[in-house]
Protein backbone atom coordinates (compact mmCIF):
# COMPACT_ATOMS: atom_id res chain seq x y z
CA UNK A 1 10.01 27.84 23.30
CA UNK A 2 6.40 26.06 22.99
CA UNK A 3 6.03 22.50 21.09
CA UNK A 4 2.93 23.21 18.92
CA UNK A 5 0.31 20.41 18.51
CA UNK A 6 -1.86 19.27 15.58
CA UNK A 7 -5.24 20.00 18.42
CA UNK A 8 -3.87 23.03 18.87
CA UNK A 9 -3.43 24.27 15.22
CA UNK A 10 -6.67 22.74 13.81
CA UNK A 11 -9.14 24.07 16.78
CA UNK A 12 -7.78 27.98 15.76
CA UNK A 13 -7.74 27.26 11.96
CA UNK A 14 -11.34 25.89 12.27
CA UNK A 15 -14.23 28.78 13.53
CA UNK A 16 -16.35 26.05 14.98
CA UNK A 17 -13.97 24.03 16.91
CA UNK A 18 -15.26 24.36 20.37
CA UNK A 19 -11.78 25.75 21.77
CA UNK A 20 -11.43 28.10 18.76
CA UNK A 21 -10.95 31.26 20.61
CA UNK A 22 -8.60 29.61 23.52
CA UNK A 23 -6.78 28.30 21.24
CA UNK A 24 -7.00 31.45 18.68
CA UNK A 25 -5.98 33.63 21.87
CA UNK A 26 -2.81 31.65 23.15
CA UNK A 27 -1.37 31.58 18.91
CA UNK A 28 -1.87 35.33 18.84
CA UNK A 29 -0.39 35.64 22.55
CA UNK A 30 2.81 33.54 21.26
CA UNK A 31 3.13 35.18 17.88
CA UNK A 32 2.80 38.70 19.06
CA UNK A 33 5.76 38.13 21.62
CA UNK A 34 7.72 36.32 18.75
CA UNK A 35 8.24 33.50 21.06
CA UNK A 36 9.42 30.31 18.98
CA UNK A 37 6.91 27.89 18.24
CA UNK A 38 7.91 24.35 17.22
CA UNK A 39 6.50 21.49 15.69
CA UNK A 40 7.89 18.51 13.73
CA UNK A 41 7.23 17.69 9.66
CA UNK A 42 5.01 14.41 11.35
CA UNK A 43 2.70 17.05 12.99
CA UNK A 44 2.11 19.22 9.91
CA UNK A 45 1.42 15.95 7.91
CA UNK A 46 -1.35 14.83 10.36
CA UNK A 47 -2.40 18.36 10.59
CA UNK A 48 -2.65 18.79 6.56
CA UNK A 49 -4.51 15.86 6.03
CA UNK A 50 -7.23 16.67 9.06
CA UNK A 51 -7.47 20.02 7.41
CA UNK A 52 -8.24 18.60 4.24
CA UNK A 53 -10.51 16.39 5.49
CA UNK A 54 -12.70 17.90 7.29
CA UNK A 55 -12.33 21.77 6.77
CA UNK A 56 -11.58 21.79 2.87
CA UNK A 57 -8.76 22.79 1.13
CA UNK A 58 -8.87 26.57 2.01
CA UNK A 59 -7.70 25.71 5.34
CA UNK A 60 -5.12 23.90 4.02
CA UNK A 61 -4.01 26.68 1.69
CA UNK A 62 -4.49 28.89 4.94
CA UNK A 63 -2.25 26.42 6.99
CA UNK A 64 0.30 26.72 4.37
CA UNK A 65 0.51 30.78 4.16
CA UNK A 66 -0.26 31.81 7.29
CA UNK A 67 0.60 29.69 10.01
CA UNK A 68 3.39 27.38 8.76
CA UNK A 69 5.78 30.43 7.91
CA UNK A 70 5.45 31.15 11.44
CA UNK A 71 6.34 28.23 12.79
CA UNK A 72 10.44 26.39 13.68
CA UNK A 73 9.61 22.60 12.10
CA UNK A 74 12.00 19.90 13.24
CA UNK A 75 12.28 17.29 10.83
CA UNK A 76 12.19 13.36 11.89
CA UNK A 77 15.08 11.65 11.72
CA UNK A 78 15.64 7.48 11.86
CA UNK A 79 16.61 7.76 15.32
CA UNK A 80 13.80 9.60 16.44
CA UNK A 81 11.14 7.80 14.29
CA UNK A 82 12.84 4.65 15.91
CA UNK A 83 12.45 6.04 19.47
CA UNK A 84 8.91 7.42 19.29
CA UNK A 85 7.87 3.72 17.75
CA UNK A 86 9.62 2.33 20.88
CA UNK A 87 7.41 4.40 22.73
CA UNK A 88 3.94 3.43 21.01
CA UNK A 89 4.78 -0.28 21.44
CA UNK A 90 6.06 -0.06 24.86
CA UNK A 91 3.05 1.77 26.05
CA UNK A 92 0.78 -0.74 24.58
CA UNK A 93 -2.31 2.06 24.34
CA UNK A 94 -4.27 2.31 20.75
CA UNK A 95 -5.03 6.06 21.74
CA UNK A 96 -1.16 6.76 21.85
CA UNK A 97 -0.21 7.73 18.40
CA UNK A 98 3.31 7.63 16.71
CA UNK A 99 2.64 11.36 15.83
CA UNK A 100 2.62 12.26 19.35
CA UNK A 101 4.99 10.01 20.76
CA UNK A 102 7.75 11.89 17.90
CA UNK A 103 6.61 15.00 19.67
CA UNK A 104 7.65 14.22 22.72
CA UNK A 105 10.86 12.65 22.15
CA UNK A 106 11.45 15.67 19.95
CA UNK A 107 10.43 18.04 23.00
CA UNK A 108 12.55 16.37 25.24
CA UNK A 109 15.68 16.28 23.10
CA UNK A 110 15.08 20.41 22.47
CA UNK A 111 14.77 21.20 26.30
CA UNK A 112 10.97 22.07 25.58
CA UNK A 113 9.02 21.70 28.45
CA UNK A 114 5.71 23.83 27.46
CA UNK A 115 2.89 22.21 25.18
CA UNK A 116 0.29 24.39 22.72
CA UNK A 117 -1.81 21.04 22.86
CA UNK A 118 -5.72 20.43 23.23
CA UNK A 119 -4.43 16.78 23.50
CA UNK A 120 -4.37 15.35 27.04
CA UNK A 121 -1.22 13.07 26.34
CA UNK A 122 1.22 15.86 26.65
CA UNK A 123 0.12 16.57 30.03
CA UNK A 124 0.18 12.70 31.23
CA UNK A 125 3.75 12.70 29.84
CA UNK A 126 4.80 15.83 32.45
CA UNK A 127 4.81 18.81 30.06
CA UNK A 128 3.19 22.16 30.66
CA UNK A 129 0.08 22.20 28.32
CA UNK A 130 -1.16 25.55 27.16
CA UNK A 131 -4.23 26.88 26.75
């Protein structure tokens, strides 16, 4: 299993994101071996409304039948939520965001130890980051 991030899936939806074709490469290495990608309902929020923002809402509309379908979403719960905001205040970082912090707690409660992340934070928190 691989924990997809929002870096990830916005820098091979969008052509002229620097790490298109890393990233492009490594979703097309995972899908093609049917391996199960994850992400959580917070990460296709933040991921939906960067689309929109800044690639239109083609990409989102792309998100939405093409990648999404592909993808094992793990939906927030209280406890979670609660945990991941535990997190963000404990570490006492503005760069740390809620989004991520879910993601990890989420990762560590599934066993997942392997990150599709252009985000350094999943690396500083001792998972396997991919690309």
């Amino acid at each position: 299993m691989t924990f997809i991030d929002t870096s990830a899936i916005f820098a091979f939806l969008d052509t002229e994101d620097d790490a298109h074709a890393r990233a492009l490469g490594e979703w097309e290495r995972a899908t093609d071996h049917a391996e199960a990608v994850v992400t959580t309902n917070y990460v296709l929020a933040e991921t939906i409304a960067l689309c929109q923002s800044r690639l239109g809402i083609a990409a989102v509309q792309d998100l939405a039948a093409r990648v999404i379908p592909a993808l094992s979403v793990e939906w927030i719960t209280e406890d979670v939520h609660t945990a991941a905001l535990a997190t963000v205040l404990t570490a006492n970082r503005r760069d740390l965001s809620l989004v991520d912090c879910t993601s990890f707690e989420i990762m560590r409660r599934l066993g997942i130890t392997r990150a599709f992340a252009l985000d350094d934070h999943f690396r500083e928190q001792g998972f396997e980051v991919v690309p």
